[in-house]
Protein backbone atom coordinates (compact mmCIF):
# COMPACT_ATOMS: atom_id res chain seq x y z
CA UNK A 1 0.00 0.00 0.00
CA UNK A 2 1.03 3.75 0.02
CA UNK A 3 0.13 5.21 3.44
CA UNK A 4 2.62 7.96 3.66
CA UNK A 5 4.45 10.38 0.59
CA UNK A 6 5.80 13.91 0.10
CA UNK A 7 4.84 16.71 -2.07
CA UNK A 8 6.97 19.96 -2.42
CA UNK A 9 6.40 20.96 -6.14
CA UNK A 10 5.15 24.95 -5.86
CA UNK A 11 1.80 25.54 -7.10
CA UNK A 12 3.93 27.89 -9.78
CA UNK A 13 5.48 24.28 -10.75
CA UNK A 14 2.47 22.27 -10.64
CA UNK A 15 0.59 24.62 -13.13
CA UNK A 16 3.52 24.77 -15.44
CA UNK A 17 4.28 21.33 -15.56
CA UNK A 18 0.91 20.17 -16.20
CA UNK A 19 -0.95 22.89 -18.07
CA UNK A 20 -3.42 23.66 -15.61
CA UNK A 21 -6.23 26.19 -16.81
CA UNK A 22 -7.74 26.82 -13.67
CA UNK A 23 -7.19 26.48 -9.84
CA UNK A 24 -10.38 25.12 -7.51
CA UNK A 25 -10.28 27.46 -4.77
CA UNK A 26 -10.81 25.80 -1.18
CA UNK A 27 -11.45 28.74 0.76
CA UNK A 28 -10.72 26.80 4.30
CA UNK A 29 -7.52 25.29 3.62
CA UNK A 30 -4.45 27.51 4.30
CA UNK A 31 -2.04 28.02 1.27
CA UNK A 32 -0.55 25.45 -1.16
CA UNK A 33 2.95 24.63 0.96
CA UNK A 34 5.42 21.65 0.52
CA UNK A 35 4.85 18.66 2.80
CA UNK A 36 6.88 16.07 3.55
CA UNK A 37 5.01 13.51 5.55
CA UNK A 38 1.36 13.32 3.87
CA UNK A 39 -1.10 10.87 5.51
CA UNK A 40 -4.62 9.59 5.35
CA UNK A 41 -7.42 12.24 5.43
CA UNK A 42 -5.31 15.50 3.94
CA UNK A 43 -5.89 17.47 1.69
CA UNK A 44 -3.06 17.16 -0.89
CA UNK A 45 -2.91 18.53 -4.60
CA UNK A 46 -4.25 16.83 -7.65
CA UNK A 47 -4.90 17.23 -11.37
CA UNK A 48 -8.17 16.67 -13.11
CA UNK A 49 -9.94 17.66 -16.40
CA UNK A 50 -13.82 18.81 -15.42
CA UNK A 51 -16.19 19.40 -18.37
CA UNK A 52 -16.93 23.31 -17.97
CA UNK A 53 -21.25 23.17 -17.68
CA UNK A 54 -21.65 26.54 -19.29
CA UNK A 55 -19.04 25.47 -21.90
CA UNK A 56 -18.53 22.09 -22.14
CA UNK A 57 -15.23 22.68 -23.07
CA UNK A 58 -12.79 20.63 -20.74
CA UNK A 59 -10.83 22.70 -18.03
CA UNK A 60 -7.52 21.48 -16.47
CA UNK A 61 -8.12 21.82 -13.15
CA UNK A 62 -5.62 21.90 -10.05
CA UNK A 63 -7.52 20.66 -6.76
CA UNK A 64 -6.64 19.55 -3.23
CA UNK A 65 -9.27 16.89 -1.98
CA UNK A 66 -8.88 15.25 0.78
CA UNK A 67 -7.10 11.56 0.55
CA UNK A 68 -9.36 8.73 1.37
CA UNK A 69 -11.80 8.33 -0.91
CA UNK A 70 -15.68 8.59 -0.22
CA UNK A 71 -18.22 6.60 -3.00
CA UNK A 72 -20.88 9.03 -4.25
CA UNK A 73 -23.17 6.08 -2.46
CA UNK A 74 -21.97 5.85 0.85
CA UNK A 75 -24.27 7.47 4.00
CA UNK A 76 -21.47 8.97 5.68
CA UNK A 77 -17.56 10.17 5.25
CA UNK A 78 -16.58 8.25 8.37
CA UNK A 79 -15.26 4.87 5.88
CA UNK A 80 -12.21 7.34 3.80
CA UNK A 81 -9.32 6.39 5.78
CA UNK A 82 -9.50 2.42 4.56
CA UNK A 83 -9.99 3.61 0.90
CA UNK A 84 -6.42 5.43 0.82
CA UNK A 85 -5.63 3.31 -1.90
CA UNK A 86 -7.29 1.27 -4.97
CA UNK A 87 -5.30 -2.09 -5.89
CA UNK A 88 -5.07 -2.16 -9.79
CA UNK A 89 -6.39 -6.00 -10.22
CA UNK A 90 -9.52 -4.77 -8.89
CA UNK A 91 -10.36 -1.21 -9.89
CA UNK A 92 -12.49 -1.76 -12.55
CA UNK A 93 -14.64 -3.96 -10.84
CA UNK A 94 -14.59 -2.69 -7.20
CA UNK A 95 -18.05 -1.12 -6.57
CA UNK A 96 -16.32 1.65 -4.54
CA UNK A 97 -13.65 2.96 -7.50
CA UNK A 98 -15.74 1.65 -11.04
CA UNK A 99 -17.22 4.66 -11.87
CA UNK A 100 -14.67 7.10 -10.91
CA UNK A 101 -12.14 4.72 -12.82
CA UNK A 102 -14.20 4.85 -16.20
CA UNK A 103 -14.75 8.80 -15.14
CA UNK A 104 -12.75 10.27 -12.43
CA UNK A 105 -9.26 9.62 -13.05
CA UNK A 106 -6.18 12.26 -11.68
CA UNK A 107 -2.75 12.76 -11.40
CA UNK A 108 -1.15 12.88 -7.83
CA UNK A 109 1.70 14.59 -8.05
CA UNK A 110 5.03 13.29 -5.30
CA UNK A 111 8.56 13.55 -4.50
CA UNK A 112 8.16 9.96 -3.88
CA UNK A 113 6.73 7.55 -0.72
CA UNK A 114 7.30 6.39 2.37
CA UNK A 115 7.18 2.37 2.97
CA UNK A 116 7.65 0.54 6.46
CA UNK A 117 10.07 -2.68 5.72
CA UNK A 118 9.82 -5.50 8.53
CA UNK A 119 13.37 -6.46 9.98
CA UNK A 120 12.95 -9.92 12.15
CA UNK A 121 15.20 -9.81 15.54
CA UNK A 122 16.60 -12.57 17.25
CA UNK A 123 14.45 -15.14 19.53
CA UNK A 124 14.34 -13.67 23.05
CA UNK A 125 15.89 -15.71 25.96
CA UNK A 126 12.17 -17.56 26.40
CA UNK A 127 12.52 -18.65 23.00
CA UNK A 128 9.63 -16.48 21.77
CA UNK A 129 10.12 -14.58 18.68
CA UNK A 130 10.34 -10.79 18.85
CA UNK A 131 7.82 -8.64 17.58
CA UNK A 132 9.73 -7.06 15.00
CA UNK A 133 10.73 -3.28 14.14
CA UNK A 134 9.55 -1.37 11.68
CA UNK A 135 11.85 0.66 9.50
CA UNK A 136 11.00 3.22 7.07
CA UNK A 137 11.81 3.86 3.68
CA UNK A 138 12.23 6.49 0.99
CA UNK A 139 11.45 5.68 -2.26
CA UNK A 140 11.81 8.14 -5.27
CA UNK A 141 12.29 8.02 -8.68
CA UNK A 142 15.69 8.30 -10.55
CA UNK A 143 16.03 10.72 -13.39
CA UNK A 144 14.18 9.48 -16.51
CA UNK A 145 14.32 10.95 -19.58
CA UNK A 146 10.98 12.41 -20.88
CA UNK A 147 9.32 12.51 -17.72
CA UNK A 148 9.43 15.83 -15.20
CA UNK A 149 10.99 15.18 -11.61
CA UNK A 150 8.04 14.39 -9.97
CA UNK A 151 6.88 10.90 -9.30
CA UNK A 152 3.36 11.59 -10.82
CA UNK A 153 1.09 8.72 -8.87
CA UNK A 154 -2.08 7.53 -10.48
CA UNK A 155 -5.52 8.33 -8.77
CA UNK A 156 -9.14 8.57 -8.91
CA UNK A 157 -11.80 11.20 -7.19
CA UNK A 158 -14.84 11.10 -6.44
CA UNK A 159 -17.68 13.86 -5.19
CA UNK A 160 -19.65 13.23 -2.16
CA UNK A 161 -22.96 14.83 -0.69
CA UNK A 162 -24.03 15.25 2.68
CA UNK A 163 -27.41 15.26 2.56
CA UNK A 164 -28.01 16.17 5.73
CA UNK A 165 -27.26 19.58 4.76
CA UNK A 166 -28.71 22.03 2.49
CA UNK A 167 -26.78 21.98 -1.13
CA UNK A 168 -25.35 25.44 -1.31
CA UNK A 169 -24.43 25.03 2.60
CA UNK A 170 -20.73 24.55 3.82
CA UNK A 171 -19.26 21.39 3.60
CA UNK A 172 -22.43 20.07 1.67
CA UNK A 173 -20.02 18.52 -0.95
CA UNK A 174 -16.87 16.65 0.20
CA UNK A 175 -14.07 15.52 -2.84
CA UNK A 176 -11.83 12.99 -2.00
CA UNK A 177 -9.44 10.69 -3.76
CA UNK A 178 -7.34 7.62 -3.53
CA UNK A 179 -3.88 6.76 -5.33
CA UNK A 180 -3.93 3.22 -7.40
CA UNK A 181 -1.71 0.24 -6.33
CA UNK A 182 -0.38 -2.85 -7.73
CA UNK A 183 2.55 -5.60 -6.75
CA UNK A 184 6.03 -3.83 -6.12
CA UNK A 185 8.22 -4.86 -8.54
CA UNK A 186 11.88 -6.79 -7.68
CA UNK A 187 14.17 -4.75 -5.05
CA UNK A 188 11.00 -2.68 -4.06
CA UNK A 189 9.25 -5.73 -3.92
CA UNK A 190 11.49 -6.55 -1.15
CA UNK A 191 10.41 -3.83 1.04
CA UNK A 192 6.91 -3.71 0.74
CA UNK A 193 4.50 -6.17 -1.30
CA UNK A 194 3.07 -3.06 -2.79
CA UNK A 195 3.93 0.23 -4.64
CA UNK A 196 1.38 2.85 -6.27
CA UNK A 197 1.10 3.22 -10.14
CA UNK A 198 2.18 5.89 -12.27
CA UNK A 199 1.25 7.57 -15.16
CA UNK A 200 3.95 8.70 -17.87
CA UNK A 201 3.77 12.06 -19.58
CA UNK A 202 3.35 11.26 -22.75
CA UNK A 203 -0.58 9.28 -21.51
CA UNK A 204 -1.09 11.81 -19.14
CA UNK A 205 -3.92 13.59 -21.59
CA UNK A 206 -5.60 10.44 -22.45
CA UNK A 207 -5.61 9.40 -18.11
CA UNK A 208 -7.30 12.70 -17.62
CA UNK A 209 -9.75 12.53 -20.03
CA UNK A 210 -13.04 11.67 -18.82
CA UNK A 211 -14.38 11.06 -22.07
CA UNK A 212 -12.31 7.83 -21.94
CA UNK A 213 -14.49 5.47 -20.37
CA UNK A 214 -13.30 1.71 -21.46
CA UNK A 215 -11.70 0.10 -18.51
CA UNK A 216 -9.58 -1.97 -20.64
CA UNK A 217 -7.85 1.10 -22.82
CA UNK A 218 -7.68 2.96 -19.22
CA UNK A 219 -6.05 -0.02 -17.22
CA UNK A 220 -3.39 0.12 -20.24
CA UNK A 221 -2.43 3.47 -19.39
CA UNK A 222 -1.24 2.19 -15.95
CA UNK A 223 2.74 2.11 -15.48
CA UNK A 224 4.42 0.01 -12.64
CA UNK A 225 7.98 1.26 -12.79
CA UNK A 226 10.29 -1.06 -12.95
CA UNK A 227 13.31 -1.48 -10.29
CA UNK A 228 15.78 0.88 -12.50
CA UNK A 229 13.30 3.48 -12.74
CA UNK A 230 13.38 3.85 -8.69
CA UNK A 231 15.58 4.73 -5.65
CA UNK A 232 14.98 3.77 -2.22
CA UNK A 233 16.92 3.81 1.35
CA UNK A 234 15.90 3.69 4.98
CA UNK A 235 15.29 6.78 6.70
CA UNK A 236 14.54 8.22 10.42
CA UNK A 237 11.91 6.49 12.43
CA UNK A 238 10.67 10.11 13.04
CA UNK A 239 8.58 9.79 9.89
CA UNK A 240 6.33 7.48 12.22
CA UNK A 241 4.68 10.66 13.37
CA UNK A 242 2.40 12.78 11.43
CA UNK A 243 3.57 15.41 13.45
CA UNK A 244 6.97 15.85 11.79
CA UNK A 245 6.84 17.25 8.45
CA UNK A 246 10.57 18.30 6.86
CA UNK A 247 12.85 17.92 4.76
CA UNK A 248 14.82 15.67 6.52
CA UNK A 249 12.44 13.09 6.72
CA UNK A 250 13.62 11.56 3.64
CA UNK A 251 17.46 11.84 4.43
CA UNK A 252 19.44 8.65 4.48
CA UNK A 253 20.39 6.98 7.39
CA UNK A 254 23.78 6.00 7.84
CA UNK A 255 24.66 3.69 5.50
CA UNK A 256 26.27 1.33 7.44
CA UNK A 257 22.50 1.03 9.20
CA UNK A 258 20.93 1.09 5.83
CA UNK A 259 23.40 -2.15 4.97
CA UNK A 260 22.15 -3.90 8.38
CA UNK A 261 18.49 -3.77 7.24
CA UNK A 262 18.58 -5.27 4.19
């Protein structure tokens, strides 16, 4: 799964890189600002093409819903935190994530992810086995040529109403998304069972479009990067908490600790 990931790219960089036409304002969320330790529940930029209703033309749109996603069905919000992610062999037939994948597809821009790799310790004295630690990852992508420095993660959204207020009222409307997932690929594979999908540039138009409704041509447009394509070493255990959010989150470790692990 993907549970924890950093985004810096400026909103300045973000419209740039991905033609955006317009950005959705969110009048109670403070200012677009980089984070470094992203979990379940915020509100973290994403890129979507809306059909304009006046127009019908189709806007690039810049948005920050709120990770976890909520099915236009459910009663209530309370069920977002276990939808964080969609795995890839099921999308298209999942109840929760088949319409937005034939419909409401995004791009989730990242610096990269955070994954927690198992390390076994030796039996205690009683002969019981350990619970073991937890260690933390960063993984990021490399350089690749034809594709920006961002690790651009592939997602869905998805509107929800609360209908237990009025339509024009605040917070009547809640948009949330999730990120896709599939099996973690050789080295990475090693770390965690699972890694989210990407989407490369050059599909990024036909991913957004929500005219493109066949789940087969949109499940081809899915990329699992392969172990060349990404980078990834143990970090601090401080990434544990949601309260920390820096830079230095997704610094190294010494590497004689990061030879230990693995």
């Amino acid at each position: 799964m993907c549970g924890r990931y950093a985004a810096s790219a400026s909103q300045a960089l973000l419209v740039e890189t991905f033609e955006v036409d317009h950005l959705v304002a969110h009048p109670g969320l403070p200012p677009l600002a980089p984070r470094f330790n992203i979990a379940p529940t915020d509100p973290v930029p994403v890129v979507m093409d809306r059909r304009d209703k006046e127009s019908t033309e189709v806007v690039r749109m810049l948005a920050r819903p709120r990770w976890g996603l909520v099915p236009s069905w459910s009663k209530d919000a309370a069920g977002a935190a276990r939808m964080i992610n969609a795995r890839s062999e099921t999308v298209a037939d999942k109840p929760a994530f088949r319409k937005a994948f034939t419909s409401r597809r995004c791009l989730v821009p990242a610096d990269g992810y955070y994954e927690w790799y198992s390390v076994q310790q030796p039996a205690l004295p009683s002969g019981r086995a350990p619970k073991p630690l937890k260690q933390p990852f960063w993984i990021h992508p490399n350089h690749r040529d034809g594709e920006p420095d961002l690790m651009v993660m592939a997602g869905l959204y998805e509107f929800w109403r609360n209908r237990s207020l009025p339509e024009d009222a605040e917070g009547a409307w809640l948009t949330t998304r999730t990120i896709i997932t599939t099996t973690a690929t050789d080295e990475l594979g090693h770390i965690h069972d699972r890694m989210p999908m990407q989407v490369r540039r050059a599909d990024w138009d036909f991913w957004l479009d929500p005219a493109l409704s066949d789940p087969l041509a949109v499940h081809d447009l899915l990329h699992a990067p392969g172990p060349d394509e990404m980078t990834a070493w143990a970090v601090s255990k401080a990434v544990g908490n949601i309260r920390n959010d820096s830079p230095e989150l997704t610094e190294p470790i010494a590497a004689a600790e990061q030879e230990a692990l693995l």
